[in-house]
C-alpha atoms as a PDB file:
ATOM      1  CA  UNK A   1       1.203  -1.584  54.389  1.00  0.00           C
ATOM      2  CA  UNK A   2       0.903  -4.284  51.459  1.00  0.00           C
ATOM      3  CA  UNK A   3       1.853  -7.127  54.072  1.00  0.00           C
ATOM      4  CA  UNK A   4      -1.310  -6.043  55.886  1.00  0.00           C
ATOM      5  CA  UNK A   5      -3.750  -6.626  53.119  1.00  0.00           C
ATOM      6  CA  UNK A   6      -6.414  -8.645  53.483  1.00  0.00           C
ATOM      7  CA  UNK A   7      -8.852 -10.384  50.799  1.00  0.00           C
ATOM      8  CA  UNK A   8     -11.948  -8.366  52.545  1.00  0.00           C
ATOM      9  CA  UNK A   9      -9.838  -5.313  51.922  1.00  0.00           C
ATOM     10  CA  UNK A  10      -8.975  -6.292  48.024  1.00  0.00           C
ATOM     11  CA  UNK A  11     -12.860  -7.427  47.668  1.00  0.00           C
ATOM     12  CA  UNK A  12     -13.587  -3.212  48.674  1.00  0.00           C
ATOM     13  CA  UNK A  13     -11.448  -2.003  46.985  1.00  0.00           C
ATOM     14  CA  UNK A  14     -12.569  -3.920  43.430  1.00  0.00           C
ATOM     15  CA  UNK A  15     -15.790  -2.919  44.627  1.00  0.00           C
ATOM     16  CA  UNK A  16     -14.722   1.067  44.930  1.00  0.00           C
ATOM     17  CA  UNK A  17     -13.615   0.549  41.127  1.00  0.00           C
ATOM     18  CA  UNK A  18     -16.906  -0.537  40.533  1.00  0.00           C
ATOM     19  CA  UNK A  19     -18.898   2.355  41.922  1.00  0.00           C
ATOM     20  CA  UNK A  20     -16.176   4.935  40.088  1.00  0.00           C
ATOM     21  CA  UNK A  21     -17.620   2.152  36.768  1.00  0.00           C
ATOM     22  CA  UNK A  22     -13.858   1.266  36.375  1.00  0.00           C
ATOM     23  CA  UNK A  23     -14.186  -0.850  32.977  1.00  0.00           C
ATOM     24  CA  UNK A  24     -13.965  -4.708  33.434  1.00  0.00           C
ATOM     25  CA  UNK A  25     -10.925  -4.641  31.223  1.00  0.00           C
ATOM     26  CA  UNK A  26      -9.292  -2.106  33.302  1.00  0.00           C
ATOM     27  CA  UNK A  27      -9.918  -3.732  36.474  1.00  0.00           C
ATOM     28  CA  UNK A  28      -8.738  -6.571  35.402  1.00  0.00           C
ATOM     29  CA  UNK A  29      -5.570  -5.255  34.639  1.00  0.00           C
ATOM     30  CA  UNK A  30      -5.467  -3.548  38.047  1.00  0.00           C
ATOM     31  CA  UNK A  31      -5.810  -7.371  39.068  1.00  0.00           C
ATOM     32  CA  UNK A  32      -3.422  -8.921  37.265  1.00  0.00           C
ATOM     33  CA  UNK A  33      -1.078  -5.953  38.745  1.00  0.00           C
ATOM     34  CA  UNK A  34      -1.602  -6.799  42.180  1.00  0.00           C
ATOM     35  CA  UNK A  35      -1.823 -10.535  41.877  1.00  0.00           C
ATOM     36  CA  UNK A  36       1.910 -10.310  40.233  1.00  0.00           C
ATOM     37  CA  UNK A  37       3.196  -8.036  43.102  1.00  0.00           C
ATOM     38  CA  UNK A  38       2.293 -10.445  45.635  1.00  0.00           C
ATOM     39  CA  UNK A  39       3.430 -13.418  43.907  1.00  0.00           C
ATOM     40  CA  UNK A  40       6.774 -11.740  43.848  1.00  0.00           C
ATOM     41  CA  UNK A  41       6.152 -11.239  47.728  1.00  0.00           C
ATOM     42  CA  UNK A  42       5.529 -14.850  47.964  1.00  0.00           C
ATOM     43  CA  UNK A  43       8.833 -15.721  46.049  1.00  0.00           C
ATOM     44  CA  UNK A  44      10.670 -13.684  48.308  1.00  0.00           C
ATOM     45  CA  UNK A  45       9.308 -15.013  51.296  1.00  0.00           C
ATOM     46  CA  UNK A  46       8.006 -11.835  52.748  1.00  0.00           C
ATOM     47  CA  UNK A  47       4.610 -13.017  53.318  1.00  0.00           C
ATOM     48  CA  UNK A  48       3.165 -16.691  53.914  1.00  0.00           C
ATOM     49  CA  UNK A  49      -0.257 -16.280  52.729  1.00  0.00           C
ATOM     50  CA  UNK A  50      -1.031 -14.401  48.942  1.00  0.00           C
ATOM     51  CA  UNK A  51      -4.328 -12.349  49.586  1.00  0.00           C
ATOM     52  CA  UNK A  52      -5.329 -12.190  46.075  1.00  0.00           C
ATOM     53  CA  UNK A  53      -5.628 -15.884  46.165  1.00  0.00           C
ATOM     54  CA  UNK A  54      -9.593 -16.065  46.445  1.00  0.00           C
ATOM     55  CA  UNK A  55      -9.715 -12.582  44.270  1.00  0.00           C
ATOM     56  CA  UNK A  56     -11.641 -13.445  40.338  1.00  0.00           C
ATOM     57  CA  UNK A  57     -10.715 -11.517  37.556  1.00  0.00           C
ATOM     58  CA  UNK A  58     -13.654  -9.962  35.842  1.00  0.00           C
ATOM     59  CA  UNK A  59     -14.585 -12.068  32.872  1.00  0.00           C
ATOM     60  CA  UNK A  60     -14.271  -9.116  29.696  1.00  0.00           C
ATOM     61  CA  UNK A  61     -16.906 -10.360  27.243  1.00  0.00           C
ATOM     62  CA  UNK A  62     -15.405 -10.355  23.365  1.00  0.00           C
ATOM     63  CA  UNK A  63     -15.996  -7.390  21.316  1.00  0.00           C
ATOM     64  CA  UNK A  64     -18.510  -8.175  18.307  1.00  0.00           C
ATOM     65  CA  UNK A  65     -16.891  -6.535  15.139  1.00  0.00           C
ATOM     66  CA  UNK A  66     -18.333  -4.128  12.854  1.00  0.00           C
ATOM     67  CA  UNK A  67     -19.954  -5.332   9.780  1.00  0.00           C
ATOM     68  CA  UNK A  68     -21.174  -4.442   6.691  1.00  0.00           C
ATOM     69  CA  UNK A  69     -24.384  -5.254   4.947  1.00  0.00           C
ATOM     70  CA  UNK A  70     -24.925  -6.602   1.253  1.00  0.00           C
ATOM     71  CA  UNK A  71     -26.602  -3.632   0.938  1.00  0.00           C
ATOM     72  CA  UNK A  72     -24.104  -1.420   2.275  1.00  0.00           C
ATOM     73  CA  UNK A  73     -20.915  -3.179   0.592  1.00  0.00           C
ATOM     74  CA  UNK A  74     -22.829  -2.572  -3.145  1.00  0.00           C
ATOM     75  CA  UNK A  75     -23.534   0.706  -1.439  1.00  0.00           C
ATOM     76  CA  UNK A  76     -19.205   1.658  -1.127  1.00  0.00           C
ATOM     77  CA  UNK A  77     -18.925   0.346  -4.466  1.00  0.00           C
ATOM     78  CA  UNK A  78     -21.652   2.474  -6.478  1.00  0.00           C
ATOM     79  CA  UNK A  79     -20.495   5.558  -4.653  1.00  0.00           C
ATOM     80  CA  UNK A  80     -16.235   5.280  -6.773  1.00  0.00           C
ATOM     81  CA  UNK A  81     -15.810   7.660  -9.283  1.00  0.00           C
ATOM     82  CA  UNK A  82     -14.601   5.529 -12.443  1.00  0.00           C
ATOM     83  CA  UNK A  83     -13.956   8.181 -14.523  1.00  0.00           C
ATOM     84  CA  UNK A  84     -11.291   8.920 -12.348  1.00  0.00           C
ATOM     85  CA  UNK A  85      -8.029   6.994 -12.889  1.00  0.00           C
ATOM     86  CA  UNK A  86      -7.967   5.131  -9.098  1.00  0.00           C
ATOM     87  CA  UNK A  87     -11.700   4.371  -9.798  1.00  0.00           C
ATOM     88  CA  UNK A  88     -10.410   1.041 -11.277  1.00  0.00           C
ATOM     89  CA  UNK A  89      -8.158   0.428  -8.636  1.00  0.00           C
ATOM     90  CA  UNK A  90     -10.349   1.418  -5.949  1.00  0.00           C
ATOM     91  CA  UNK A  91     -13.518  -1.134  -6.929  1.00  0.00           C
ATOM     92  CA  UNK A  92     -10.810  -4.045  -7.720  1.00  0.00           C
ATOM     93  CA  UNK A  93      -9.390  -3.462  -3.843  1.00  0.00           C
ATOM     94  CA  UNK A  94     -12.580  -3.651  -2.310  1.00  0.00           C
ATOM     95  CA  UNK A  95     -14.294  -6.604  -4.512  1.00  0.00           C
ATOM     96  CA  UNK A  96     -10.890  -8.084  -3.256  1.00  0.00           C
ATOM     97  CA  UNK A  97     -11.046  -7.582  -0.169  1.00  0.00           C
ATOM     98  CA  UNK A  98     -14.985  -8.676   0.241  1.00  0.00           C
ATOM     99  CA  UNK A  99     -14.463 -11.649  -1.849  1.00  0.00           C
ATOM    100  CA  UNK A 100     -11.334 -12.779  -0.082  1.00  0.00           C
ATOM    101  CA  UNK A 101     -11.717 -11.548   3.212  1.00  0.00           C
ATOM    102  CA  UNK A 102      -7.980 -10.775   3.582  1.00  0.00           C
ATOM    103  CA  UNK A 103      -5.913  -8.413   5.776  1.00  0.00           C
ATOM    104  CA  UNK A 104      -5.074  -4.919   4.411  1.00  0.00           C
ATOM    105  CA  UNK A 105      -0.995  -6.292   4.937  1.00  0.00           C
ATOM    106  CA  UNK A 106      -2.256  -9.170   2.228  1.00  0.00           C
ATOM    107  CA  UNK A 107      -3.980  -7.129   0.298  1.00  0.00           C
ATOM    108  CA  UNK A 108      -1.107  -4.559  -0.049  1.00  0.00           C
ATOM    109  CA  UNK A 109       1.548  -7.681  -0.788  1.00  0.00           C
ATOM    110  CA  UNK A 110      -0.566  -9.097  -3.190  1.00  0.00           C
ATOM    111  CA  UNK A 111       1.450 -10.228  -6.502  1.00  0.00           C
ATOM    112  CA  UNK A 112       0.511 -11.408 -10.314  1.00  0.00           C
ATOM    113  CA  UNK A 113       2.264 -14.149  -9.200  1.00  0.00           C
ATOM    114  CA  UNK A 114       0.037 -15.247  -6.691  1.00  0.00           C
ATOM    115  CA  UNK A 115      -3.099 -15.695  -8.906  1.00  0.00           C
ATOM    116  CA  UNK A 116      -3.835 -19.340 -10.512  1.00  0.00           C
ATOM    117  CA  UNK A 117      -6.526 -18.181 -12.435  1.00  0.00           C
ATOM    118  CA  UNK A 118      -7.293 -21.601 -13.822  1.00  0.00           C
ATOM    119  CA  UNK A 119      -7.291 -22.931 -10.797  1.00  0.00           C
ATOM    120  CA  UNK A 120      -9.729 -20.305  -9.006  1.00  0.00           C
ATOM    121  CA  UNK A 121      -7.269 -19.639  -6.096  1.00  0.00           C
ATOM    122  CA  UNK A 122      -5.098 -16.629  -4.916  1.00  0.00           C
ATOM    123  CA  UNK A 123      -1.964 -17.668  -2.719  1.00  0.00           C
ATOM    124  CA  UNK A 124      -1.948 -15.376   0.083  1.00  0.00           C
ATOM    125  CA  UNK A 125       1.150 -15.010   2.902  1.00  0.00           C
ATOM    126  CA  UNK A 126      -0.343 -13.988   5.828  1.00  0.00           C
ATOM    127  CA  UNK A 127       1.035 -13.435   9.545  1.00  0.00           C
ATOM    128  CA  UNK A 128       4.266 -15.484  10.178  1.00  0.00           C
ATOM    129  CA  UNK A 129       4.602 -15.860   6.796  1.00  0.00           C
ATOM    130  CA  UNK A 130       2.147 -18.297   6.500  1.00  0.00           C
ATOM    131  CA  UNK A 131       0.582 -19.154   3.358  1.00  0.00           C
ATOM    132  CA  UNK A 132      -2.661 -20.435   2.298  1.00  0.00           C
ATOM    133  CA  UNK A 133      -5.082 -20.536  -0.633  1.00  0.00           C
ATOM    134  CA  UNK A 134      -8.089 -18.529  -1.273  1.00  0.00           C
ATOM    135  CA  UNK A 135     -10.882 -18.974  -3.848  1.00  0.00           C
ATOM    136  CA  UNK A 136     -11.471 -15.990  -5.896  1.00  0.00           C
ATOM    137  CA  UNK A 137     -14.752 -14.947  -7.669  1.00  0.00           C
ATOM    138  CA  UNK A 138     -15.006 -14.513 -11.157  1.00  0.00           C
ATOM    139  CA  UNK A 139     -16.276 -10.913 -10.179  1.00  0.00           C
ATOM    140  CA  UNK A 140     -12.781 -10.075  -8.446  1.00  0.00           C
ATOM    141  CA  UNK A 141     -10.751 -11.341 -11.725  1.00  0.00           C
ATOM    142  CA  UNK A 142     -13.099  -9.335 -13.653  1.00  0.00           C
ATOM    143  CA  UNK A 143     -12.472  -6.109 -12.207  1.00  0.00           C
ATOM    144  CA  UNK A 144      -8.833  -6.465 -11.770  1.00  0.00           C
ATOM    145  CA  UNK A 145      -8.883  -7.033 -15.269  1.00  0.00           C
ATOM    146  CA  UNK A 146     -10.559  -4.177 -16.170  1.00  0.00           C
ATOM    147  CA  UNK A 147      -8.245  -1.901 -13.498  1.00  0.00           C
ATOM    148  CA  UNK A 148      -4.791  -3.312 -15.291  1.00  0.00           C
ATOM    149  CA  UNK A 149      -6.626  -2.078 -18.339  1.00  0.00           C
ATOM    150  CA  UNK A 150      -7.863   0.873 -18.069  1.00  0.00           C
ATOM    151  CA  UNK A 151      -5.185   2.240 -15.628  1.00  0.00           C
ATOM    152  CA  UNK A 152      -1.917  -0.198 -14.385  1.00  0.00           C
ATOM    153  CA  UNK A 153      -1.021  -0.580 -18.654  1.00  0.00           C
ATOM    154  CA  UNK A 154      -1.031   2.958 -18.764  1.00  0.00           C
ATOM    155  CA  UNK A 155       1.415   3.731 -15.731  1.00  0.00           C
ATOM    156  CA  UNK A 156       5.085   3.897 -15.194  1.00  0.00           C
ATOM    157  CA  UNK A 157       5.997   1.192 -13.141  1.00  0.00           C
ATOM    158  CA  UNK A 158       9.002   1.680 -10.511  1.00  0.00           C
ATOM    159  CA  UNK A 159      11.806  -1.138 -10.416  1.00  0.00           C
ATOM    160  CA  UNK A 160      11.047  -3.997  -8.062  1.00  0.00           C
ATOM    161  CA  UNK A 161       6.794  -2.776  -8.307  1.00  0.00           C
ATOM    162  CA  UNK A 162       6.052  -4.982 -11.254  1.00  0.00           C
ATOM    163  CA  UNK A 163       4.617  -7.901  -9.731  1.00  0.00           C
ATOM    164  CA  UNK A 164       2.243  -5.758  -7.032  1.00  0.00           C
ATOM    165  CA  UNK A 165      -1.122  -5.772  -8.112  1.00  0.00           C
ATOM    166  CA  UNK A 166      -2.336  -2.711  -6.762  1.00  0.00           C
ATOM    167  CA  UNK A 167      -0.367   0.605  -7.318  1.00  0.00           C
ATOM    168  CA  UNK A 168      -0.009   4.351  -6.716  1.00  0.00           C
ATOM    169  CA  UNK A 169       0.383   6.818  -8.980  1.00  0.00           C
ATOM    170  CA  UNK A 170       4.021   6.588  -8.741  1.00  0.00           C
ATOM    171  CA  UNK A 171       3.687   2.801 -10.140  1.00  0.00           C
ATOM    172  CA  UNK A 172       4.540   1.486  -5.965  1.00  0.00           C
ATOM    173  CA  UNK A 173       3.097  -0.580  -4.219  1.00  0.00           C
ATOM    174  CA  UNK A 174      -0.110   1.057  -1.749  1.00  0.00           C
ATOM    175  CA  UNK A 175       0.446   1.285   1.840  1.00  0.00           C
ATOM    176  CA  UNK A 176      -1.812   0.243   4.897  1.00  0.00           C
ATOM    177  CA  UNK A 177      -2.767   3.770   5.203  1.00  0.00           C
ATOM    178  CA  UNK A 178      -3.450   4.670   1.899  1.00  0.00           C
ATOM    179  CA  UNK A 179      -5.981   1.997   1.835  1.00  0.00           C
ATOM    180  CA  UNK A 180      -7.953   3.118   4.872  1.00  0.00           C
ATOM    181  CA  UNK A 181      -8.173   6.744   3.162  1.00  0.00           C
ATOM    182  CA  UNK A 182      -9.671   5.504   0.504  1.00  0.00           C
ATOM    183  CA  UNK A 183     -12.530   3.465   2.465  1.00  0.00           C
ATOM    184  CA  UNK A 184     -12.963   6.262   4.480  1.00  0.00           C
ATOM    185  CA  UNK A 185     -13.263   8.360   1.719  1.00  0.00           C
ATOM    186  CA  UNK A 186     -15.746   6.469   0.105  1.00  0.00           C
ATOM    187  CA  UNK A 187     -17.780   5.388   3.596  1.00  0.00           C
ATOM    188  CA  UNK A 188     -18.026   9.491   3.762  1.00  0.00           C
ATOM    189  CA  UNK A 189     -19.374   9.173  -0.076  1.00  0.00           C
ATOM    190  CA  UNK A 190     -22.073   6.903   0.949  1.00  0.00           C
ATOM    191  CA  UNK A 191     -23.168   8.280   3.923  1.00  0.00           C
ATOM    192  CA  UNK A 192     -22.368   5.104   5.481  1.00  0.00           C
ATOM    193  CA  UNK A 193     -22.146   6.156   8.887  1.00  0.00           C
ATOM    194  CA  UNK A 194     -20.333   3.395  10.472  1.00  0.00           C
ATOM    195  CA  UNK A 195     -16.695   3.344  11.791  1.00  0.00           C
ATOM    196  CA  UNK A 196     -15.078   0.993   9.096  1.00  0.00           C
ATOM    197  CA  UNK A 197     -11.461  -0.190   8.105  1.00  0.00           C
ATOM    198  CA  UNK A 198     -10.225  -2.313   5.656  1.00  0.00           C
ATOM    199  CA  UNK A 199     -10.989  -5.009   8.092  1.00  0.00           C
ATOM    200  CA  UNK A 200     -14.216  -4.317   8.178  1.00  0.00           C
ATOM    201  CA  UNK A 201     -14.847  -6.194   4.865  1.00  0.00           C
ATOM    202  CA  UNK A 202     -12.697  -9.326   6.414  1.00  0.00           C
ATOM    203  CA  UNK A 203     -15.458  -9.324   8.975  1.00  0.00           C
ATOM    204  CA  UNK A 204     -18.282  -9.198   6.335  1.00  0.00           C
ATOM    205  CA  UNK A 205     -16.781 -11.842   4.199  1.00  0.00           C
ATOM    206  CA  UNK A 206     -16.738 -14.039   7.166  1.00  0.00           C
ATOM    207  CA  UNK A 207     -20.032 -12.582   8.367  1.00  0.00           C
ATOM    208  CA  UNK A 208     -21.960 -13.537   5.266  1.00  0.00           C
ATOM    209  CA  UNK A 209     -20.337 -16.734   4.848  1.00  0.00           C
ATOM    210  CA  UNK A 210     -21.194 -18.338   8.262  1.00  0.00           C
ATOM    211  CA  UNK A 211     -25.339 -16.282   7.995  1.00  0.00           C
ATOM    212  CA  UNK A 212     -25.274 -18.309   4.727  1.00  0.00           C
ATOM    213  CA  UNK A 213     -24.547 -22.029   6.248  1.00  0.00           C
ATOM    214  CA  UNK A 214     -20.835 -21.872   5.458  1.00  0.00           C
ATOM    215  CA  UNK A 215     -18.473 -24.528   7.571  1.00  0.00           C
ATOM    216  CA  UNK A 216     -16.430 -23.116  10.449  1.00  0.00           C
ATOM    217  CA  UNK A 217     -13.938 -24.965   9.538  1.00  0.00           C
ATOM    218  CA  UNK A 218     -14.113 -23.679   5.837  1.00  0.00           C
ATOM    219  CA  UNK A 219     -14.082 -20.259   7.197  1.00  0.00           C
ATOM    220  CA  UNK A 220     -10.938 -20.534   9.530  1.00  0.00           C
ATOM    221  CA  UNK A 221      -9.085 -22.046   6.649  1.00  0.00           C
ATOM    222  CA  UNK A 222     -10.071 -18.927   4.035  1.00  0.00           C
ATOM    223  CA  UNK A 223      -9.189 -16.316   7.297  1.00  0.00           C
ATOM    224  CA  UNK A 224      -6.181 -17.908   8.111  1.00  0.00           C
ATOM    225  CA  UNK A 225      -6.766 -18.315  11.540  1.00  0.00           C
ATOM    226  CA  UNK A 226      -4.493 -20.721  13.999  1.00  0.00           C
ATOM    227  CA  UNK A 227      -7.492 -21.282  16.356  1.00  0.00           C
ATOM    228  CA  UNK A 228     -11.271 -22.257  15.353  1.00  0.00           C
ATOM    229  CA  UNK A 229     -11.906 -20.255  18.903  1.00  0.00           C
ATOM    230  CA  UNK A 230     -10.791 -17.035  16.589  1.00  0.00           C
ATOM    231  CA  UNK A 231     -13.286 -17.614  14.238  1.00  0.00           C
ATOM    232  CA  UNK A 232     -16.223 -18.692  16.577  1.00  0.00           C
ATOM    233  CA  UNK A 233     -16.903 -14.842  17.110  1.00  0.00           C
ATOM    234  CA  UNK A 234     -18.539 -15.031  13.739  1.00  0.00           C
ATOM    235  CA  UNK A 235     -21.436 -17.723  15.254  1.00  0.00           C
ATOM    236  CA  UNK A 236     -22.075 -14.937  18.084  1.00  0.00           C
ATOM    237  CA  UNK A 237     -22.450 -12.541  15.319  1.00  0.00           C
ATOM    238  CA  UNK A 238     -25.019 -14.819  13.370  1.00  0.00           C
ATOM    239  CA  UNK A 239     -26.920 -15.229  16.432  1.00  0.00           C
ATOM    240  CA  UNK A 240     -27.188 -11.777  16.856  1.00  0.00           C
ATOM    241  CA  UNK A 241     -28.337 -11.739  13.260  1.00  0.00           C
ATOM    242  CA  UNK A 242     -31.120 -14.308  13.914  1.00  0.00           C
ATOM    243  CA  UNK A 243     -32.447 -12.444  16.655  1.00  0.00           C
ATOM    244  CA  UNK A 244     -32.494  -9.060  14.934  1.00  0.00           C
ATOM    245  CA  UNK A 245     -34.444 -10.868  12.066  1.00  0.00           C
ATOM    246  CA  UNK A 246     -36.542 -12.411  14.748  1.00  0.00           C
ATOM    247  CA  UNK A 247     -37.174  -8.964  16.499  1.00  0.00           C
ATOM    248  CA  UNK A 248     -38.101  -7.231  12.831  1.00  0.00           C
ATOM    249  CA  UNK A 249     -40.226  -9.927  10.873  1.00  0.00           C
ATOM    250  CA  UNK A 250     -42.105 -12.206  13.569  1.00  0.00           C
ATOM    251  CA  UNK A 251     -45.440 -11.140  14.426  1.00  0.00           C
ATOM    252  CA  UNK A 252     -45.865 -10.788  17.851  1.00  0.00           C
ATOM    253  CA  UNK A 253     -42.353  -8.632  17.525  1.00  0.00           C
ATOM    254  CA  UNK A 254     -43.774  -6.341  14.980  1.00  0.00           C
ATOM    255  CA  UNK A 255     -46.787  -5.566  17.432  1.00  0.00           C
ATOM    256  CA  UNK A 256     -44.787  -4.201  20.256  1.00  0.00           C
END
């Protein structure tokens, strides 16, 4: 009976989802189950004492994101077709999305409108429909440029589409998933063998910038983030970086 249970007999129990290696998350949303049940016991008065009082939830360590190389981003990009019409398209999209480490639902919204080219800034509206401003590289400009030239010019545009940067071939604006076949596409191309998504680049942008000195601060402001606690993952992934570099250049770590 639940108004029997005792914190020795929760404490076996967790440990019985150990042994069957029950994944922290999962017990600790087995945990949160039966720490809610008997607060509603308590609330009703049909116990005096809450046995899951003294019970931890297992702490569920933070997920380091896939990232991309140098090597392997300039590796995506030499493997698009340009003779193809989407060629354009394609390298402007992911230059973009490198350069400006945004979300594919920015990316996708993007607008003419949003560039100030003299200014070196794109206005992005992110989650909540909260905007912000994000440099652009003269590299991005460049092949946007060359993508409205060689292929947008040429295409008829549907009503309502003529502000969207980046197009179908029916002249409307891409969707989410259109953009992850096309990095999948080209991540087969490669032979890049890692699992990667649009946001993939978002985490290389952000990758490269903090490896290369960049300030946190900086770095939440150009991700949009609402907590610097968001983009402290990035320092764990640095220091993983460090000690990969340590493990394949040092000396004594060559030896072994």
């Amino acid at each position: 009976m639940p108004f029997d249970v005792t914190s020795k007999n929760l404490r076996s129990f967790l440990a019985a989802l150990y042994d069957l290696q029950i994944s922290a998350r999962s017990q600790a949303r087995i945990i949160s189950g039966i720490k809610q049940f008997y607060n509603f016991l308590l609330l009703e008065d049909l116990i005096q004492d809450d046995p899951t009082e003294d019970i931890a939830t297992p702490k569920i360590g933070s997920k380091l994101p896939v990232y991309l190389t140098v090597e392997e981003i300039d590796q995506l990009i030499a493997a698009i077709d340009l003779s193809k019409n989407e060629g354009h398209r394609n390298k402007a999209i992911l230059e973009t999305l490198y350069s400006c480490g945004l979300r594919v639902s920015e990316l996708i919204q993007l607008k003419f409108s949003h560039i100030y080219e003299e200014e070196g800034f794109i206005r992005i509206i992110g989650k909540g429909d909260k905007e912000r401003l994000v440099p652009y590289s003269s590299s991005v400009q460049h092949e946007i440029n060359l993508y409205v030239h060689h292929v947008r010019n040429h295409q008829k545009i549907q009503s309502g589409s003529e502000d969207y940067i980046f197009l179908n071939r029916r002249g409307r604006p891409l969707t989410r998933v259109m953009i992850f076949t096309i990095i999948k596409q080209l991540a087969q191309a490669s032979g890049i063998s890692k699992n990667i998504s649009p946001h993939t680049f978002r985490h290389s942008f952000a990758t490269h910038l903090v490896e290369g000195g960049a300030n946190l601060r900086a770095v939440q402001e150009m991700l949009g983030h609402e907590s610097i606690t968001t983009t402290e993952i990035y320092t764990h992934l640095d220091a993983a970086y460090i000690r990969d570099a340590i493990q394949s250049y040092h000396p004594r770590n060559k030896c072994r």
